[in-house]
C-alpha atoms as a PDB file:
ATOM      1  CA  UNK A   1     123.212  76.710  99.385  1.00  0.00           C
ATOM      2  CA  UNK A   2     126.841  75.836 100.897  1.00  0.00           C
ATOM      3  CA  UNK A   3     128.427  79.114 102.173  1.00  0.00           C
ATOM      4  CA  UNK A   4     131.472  77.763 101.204  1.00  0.00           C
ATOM      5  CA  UNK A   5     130.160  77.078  97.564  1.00  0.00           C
ATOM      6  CA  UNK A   6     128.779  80.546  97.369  1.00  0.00           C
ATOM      7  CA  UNK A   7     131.759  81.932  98.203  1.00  0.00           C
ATOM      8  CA  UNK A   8     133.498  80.089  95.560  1.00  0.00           C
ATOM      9  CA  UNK A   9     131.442  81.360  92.845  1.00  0.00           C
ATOM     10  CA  UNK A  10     131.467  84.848  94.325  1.00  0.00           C
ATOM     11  CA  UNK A  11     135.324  84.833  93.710  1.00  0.00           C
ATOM     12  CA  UNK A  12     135.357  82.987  90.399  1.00  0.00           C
ATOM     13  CA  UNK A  13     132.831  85.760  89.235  1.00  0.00           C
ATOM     14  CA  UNK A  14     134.979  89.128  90.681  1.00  0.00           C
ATOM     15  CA  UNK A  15     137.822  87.353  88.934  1.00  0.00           C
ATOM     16  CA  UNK A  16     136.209  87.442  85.863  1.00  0.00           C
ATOM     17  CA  UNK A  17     134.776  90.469  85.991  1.00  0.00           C
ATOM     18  CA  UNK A  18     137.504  92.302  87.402  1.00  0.00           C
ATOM     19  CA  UNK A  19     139.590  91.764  84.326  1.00  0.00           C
ATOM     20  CA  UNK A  20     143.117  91.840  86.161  1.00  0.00           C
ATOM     21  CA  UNK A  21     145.172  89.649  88.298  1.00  0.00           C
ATOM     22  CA  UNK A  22     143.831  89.822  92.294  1.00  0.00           C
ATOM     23  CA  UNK A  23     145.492  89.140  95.533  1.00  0.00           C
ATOM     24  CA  UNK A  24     144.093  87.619  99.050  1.00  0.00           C
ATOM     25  CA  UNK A  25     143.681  90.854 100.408  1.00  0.00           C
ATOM     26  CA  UNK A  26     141.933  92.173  97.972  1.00  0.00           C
ATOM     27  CA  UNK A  27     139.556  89.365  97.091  1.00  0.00           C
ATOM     28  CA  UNK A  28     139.111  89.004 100.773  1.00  0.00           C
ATOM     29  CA  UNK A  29     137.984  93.049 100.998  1.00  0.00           C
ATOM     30  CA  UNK A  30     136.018  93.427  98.067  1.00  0.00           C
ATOM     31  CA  UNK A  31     133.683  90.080  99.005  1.00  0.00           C
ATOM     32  CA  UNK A  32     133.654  90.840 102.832  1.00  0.00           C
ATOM     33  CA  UNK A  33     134.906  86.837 102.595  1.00  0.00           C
ATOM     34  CA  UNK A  34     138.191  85.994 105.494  1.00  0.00           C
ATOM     35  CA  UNK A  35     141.388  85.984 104.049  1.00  0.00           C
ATOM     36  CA  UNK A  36     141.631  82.491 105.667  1.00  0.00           C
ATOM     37  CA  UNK A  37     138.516  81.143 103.421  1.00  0.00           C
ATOM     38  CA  UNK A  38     139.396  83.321 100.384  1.00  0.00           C
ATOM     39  CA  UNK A  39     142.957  81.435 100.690  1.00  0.00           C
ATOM     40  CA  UNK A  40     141.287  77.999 100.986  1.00  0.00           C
ATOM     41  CA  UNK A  41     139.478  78.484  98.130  1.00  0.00           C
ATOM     42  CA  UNK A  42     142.078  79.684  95.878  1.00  0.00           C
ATOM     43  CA  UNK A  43     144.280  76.614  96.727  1.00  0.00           C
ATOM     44  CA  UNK A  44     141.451  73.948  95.671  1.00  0.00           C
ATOM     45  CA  UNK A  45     140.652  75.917  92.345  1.00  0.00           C
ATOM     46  CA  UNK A  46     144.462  76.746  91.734  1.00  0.00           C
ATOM     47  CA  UNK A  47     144.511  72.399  91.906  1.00  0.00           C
ATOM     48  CA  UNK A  48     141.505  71.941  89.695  1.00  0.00           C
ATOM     49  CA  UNK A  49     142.660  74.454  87.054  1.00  0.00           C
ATOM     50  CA  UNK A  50     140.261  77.564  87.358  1.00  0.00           C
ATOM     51  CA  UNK A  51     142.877  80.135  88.611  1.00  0.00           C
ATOM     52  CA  UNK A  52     146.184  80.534  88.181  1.00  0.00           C
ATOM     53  CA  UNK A  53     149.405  82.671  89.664  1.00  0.00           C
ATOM     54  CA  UNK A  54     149.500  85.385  87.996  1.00  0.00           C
ATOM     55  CA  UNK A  55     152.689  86.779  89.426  1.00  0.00           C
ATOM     56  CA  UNK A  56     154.618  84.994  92.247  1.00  0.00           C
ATOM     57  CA  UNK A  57     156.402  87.710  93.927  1.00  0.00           C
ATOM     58  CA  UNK A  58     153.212  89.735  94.150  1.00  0.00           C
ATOM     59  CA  UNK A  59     150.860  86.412  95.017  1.00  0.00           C
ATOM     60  CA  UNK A  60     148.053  87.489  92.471  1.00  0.00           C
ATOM     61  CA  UNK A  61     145.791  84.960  90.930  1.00  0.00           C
ATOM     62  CA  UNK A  62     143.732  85.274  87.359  1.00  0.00           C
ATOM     63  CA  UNK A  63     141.132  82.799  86.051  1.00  0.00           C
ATOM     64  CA  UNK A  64     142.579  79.774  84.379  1.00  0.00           C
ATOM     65  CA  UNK A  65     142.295  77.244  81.294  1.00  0.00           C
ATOM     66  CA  UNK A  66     139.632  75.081  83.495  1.00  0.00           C
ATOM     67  CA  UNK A  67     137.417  78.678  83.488  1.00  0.00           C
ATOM     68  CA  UNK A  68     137.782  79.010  79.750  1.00  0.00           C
ATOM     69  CA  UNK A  69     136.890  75.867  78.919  1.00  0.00           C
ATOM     70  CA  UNK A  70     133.581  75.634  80.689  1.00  0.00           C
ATOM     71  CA  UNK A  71     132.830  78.609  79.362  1.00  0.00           C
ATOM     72  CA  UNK A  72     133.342  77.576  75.990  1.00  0.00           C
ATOM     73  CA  UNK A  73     131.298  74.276  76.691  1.00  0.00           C
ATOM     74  CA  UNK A  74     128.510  76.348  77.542  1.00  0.00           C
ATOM     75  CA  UNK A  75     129.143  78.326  74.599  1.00  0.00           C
ATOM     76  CA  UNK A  76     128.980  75.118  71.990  1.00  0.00           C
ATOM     77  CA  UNK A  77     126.016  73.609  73.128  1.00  0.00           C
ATOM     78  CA  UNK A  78     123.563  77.476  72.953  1.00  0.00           C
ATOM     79  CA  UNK A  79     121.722  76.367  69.343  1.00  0.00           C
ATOM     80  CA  UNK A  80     121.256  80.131  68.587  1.00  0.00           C
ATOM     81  CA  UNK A  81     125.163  80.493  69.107  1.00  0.00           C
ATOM     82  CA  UNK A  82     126.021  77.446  66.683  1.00  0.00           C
ATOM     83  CA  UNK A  83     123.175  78.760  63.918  1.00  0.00           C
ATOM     84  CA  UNK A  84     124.341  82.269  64.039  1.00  0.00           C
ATOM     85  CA  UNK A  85     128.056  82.235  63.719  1.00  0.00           C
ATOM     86  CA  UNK A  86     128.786  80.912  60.245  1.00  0.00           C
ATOM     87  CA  UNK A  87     126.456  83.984  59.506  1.00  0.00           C
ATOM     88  CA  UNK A  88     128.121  86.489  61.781  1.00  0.00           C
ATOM     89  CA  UNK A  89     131.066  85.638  59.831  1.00  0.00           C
ATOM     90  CA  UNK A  90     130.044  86.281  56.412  1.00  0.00           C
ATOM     91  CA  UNK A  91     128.212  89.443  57.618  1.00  0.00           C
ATOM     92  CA  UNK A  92     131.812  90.654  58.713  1.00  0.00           C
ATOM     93  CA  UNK A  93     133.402  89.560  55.100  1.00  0.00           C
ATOM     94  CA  UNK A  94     130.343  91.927  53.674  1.00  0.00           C
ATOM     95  CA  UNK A  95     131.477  94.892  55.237  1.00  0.00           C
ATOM     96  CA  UNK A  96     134.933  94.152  57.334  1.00  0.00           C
ATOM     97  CA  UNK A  97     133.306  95.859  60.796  1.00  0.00           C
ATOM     98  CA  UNK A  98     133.209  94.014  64.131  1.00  0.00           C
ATOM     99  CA  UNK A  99     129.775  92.245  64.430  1.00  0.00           C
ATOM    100  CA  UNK A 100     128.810  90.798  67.515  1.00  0.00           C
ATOM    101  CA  UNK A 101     125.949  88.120  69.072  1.00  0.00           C
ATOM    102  CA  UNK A 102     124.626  89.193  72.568  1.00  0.00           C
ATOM    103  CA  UNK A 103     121.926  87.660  74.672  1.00  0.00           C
ATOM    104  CA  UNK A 104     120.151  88.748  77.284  1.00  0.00           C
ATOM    105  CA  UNK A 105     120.316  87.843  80.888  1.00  0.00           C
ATOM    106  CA  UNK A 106     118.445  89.510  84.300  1.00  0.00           C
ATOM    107  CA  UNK A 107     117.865  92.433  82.022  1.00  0.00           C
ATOM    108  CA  UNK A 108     121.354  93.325  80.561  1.00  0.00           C
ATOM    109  CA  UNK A 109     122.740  92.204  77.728  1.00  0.00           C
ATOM    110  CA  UNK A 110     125.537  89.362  77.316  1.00  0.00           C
ATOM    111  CA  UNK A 111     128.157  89.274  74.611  1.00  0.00           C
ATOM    112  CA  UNK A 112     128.392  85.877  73.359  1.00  0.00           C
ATOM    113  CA  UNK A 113     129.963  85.930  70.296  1.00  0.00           C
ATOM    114  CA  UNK A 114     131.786  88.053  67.885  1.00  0.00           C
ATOM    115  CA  UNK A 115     134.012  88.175  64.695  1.00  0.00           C
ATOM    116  CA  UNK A 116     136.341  90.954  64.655  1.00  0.00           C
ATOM    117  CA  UNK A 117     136.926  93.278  61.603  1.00  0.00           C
ATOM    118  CA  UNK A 118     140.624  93.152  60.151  1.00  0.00           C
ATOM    119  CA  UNK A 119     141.033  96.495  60.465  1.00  0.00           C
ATOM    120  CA  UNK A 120     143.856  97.521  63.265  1.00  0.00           C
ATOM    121  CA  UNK A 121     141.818 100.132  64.490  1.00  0.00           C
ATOM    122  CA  UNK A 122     138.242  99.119  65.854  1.00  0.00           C
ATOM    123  CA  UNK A 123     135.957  98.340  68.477  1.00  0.00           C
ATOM    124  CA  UNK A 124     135.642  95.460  70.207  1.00  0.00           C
ATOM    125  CA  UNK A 125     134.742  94.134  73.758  1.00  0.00           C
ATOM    126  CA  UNK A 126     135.162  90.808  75.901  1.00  0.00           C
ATOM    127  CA  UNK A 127     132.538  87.282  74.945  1.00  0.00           C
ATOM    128  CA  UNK A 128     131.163  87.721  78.152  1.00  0.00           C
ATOM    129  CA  UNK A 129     130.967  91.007  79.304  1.00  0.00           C
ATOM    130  CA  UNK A 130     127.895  92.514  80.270  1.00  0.00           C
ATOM    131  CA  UNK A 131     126.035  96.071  79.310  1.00  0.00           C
ATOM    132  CA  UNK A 132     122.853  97.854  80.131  1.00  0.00           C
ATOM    133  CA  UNK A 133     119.966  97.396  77.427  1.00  0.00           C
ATOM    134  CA  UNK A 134     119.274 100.920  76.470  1.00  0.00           C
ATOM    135  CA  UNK A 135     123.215 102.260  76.034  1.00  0.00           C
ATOM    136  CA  UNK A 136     123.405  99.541  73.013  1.00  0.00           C
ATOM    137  CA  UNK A 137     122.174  98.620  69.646  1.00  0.00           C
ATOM    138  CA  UNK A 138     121.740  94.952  70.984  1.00  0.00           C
ATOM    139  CA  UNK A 139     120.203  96.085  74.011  1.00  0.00           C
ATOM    140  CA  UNK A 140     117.472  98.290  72.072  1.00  0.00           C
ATOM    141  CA  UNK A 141     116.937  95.905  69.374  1.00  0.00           C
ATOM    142  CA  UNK A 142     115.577  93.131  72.134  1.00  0.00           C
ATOM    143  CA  UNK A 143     113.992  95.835  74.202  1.00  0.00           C
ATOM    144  CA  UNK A 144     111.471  96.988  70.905  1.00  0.00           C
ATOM    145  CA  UNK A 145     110.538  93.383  70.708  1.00  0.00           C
ATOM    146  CA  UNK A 146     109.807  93.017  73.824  1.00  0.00           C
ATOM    147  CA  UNK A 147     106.115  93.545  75.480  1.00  0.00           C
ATOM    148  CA  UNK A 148     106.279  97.079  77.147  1.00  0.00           C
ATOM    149  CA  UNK A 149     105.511  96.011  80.891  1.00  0.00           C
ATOM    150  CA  UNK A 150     109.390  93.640  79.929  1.00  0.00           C
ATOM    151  CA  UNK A 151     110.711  96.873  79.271  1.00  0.00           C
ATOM    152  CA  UNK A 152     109.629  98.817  82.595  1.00  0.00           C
ATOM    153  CA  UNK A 153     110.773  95.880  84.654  1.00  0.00           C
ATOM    154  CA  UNK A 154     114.159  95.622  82.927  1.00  0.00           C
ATOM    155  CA  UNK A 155     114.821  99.797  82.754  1.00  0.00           C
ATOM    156  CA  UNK A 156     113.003 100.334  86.289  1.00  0.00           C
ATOM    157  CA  UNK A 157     110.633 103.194  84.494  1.00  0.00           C
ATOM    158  CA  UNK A 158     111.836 106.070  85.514  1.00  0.00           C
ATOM    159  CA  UNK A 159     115.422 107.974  85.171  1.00  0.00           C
ATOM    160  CA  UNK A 160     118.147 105.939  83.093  1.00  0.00           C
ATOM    161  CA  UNK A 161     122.225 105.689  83.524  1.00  0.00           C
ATOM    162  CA  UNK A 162     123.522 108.638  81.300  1.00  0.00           C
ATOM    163  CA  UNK A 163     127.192 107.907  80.160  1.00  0.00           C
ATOM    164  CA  UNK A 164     127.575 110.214  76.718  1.00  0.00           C
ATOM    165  CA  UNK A 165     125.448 113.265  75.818  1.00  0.00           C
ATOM    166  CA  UNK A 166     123.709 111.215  73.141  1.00  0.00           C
ATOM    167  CA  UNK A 167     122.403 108.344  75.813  1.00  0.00           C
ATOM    168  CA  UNK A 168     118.537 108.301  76.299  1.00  0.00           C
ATOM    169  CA  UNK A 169     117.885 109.242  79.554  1.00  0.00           C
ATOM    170  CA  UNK A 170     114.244 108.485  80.827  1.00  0.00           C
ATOM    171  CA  UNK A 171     111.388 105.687  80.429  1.00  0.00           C
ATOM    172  CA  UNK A 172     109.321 107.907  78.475  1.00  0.00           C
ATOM    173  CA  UNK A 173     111.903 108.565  75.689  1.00  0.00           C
ATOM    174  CA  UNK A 174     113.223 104.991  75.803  1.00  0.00           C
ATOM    175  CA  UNK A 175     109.518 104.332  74.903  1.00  0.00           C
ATOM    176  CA  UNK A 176     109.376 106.688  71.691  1.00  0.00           C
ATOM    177  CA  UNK A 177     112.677 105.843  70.540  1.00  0.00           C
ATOM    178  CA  UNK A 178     111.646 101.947  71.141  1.00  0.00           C
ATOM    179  CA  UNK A 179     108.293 102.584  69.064  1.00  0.00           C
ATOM    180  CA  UNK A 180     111.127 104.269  66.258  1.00  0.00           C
ATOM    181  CA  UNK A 181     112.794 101.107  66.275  1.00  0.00           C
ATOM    182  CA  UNK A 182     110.170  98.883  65.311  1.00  0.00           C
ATOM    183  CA  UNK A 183     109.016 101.315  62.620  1.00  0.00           C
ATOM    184  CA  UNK A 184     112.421 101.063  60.980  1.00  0.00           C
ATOM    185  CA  UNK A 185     113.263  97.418  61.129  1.00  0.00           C
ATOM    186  CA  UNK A 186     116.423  98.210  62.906  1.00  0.00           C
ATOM    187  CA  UNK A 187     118.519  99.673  65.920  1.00  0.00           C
ATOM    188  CA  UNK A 188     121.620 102.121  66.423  1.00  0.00           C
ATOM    189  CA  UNK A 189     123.536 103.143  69.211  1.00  0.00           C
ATOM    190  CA  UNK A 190     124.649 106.380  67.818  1.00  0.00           C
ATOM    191  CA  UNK A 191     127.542 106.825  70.208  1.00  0.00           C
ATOM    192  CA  UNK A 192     125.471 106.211  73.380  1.00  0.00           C
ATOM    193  CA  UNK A 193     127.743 104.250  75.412  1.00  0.00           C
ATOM    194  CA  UNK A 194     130.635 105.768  73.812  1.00  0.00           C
ATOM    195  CA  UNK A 195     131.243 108.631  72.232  1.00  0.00           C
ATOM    196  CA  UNK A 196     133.662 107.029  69.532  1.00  0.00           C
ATOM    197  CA  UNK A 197     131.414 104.186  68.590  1.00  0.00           C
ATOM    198  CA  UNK A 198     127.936 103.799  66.624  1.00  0.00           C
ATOM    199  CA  UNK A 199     126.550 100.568  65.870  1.00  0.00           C
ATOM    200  CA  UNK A 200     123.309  99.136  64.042  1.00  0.00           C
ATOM    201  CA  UNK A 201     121.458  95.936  65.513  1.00  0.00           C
ATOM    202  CA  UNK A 202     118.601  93.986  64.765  1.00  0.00           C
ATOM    203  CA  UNK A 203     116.582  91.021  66.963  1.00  0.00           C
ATOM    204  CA  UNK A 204     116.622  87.350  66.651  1.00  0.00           C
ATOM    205  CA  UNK A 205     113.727  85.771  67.465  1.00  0.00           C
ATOM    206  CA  UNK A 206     112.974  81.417  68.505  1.00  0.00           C
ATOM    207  CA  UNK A 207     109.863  79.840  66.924  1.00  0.00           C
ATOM    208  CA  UNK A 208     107.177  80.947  69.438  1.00  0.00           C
ATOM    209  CA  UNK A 209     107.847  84.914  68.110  1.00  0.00           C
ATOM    210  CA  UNK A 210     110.337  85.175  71.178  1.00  0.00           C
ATOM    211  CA  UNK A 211     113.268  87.703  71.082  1.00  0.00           C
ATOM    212  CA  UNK A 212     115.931  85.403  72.032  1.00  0.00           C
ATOM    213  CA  UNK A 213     119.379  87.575  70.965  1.00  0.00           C
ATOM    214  CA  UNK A 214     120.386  90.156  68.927  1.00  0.00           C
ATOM    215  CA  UNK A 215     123.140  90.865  66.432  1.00  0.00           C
ATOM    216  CA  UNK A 216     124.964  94.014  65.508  1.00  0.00           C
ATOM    217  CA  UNK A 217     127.664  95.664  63.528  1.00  0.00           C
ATOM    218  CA  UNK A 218     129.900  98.011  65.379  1.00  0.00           C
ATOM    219  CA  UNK A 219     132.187 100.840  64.196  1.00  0.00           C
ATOM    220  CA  UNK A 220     134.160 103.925  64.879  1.00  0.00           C
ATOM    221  CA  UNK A 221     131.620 107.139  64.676  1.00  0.00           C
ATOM    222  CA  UNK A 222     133.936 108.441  62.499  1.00  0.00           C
ATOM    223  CA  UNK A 223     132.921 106.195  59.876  1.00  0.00           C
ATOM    224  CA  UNK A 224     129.436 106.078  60.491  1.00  0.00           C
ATOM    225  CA  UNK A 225     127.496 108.120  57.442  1.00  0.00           C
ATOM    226  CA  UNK A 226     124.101 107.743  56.023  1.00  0.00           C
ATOM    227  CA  UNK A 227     125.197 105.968  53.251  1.00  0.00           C
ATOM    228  CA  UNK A 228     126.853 104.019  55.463  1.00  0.00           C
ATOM    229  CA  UNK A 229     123.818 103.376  57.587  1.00  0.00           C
ATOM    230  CA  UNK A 230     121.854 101.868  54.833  1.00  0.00           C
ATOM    231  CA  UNK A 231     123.950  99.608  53.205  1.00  0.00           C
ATOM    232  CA  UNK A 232     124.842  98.066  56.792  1.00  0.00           C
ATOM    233  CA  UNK A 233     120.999  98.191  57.952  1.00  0.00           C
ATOM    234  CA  UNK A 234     120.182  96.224  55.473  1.00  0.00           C
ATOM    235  CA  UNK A 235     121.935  93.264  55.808  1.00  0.00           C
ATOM    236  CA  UNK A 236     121.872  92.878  59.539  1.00  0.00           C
ATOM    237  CA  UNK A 237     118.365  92.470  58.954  1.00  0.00           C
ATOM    238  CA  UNK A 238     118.518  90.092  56.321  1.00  0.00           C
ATOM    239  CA  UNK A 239     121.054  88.290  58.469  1.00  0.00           C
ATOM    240  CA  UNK A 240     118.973  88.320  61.739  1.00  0.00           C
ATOM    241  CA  UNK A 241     116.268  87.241  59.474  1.00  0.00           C
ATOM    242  CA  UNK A 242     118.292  84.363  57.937  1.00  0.00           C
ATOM    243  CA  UNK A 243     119.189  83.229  61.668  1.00  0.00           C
ATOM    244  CA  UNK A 244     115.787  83.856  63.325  1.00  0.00           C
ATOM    245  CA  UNK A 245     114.177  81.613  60.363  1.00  0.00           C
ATOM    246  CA  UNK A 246     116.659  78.754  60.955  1.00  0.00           C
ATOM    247  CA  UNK A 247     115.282  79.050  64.754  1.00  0.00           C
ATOM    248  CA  UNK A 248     111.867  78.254  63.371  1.00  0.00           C
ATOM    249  CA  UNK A 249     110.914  81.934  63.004  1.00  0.00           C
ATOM    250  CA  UNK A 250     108.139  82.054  59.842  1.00  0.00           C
ATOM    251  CA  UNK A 251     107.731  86.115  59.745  1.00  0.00           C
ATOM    252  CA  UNK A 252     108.631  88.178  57.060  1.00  0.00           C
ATOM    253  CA  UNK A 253     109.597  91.281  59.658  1.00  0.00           C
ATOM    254  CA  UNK A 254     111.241  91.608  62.566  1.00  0.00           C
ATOM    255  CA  UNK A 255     108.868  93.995  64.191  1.00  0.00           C
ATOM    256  CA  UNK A 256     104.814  94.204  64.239  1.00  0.00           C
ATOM    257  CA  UNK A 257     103.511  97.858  64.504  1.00  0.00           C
END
């Protein structure tokens, strides 16, 4: 492929993943790209609507509109995106908590949609940001439906990333807790990525018996009870039911034991 091209997806992708406003400088440092291409390249997607100034003083640039909107044309056209949120949405009316759609993508997951809870204090993250499978709900709901060799390629089969003291942190656990998963229809991230946040998740599968996505409800851990855990349980599984059916899905579980 074009180096230039390369480079001007490299950039578009720090941008977005770096969340902030960059400079030159610091594009051109962090990519190991010349300040003289990194400059060229901002000019022609500052023209075409992909970056903006961010401040003009300090001569930082953020992703634009143009970004956005491709984005969100990629976002329209995924059928499991278009089937599940009407769904997502009434799942959120049921119990006013943040649910969320992710996919996944070179073995990590991929928020792609979400409906936020109207409470002023809960968790959220970015459509579009990226996780590791075994921290999350999401991520462990796809990874039990998954056939096991999937897994090891995806987790590496050995040690795991640790980030709370709650995370799973080798293969061999991953596979017990995995097996867990399938026996109770469900997942939960009991505050492994975070220490303030539990969630409970569930897989969507396509016609051919494929895992395709995954759906959860997020909360605080403070709210997170037993009580609390079945009545949500329950109808993310109905509701990953209801959307894996209108995929062409004709089980009656999620999971085969």
């Amino acid at each position: 492929m074009n180096k230039s091209t390369l480079r001007t997806i490299s950039i578009l992708e720090y941008l977005a993943e770096l969340k902030r406003p960059a400079g030159i400088s610091q594009i051109s440092r962090e990519l190991d790209i010349p300040k003289s291409s990194v400059f060229d390249i901002i000019q022609a997607l500052l023209e075409k609507g992909f970056v903006e100034v961010d401040n003009d003083v300090q001569k930082t640039f953020k992703l634009g509109l143009r970004a956005f909107q491709i984005g969100s044309a990629y976002i329209n056209n995924v059928s499991v995106y278009k089937i599940a949120h009407p769904i997502l949405e009434k799942l959120k009316d049921e119990i006013n908590e943040t649910v969320y759609l992710a996919v996944e993508d070179k073995g990590r997951i991929v928020y792609l949609d979400k409906v936020e809870s109207d409470s002023p204090i809960r968790s959220t993250c970015d459509i579009g940001s990226t996780n590791l499978m075994h921290l999350t709900g999401l991520g462990k709901a796809m990874l039990a439906g998954y056939p096991e060799e999937r897994v090891r390629e995806i987790t590496g089969g050995g040690s795991l990333e640790v980030r709370t003291p709650q995370t799973i942190k080798d293969y061999d656990s991953l596979l017990v807790h995995l097996k867990k998963i399938r026996e109770k229809g469900y997942s939960i991230d009991d505050r492994e990525d975070t220490e303030l946040v539990c969630c409970v998740a569930a897989p969507i599968y396509d016609k051919s018996d494929n895992v395709i996505a995954a759906i959860s409800v997020s909360m605080l851990s403070t709210k997170f009870t037993m009580e609390r855990e079945k009545y949500i349980s329950k109808r993310v599984v109905e509701k990953a039911l209801e959307i894996s059916r209108k995929m062409g899905y004709m089980r009656d579980k999620l999971y085969d034991m």
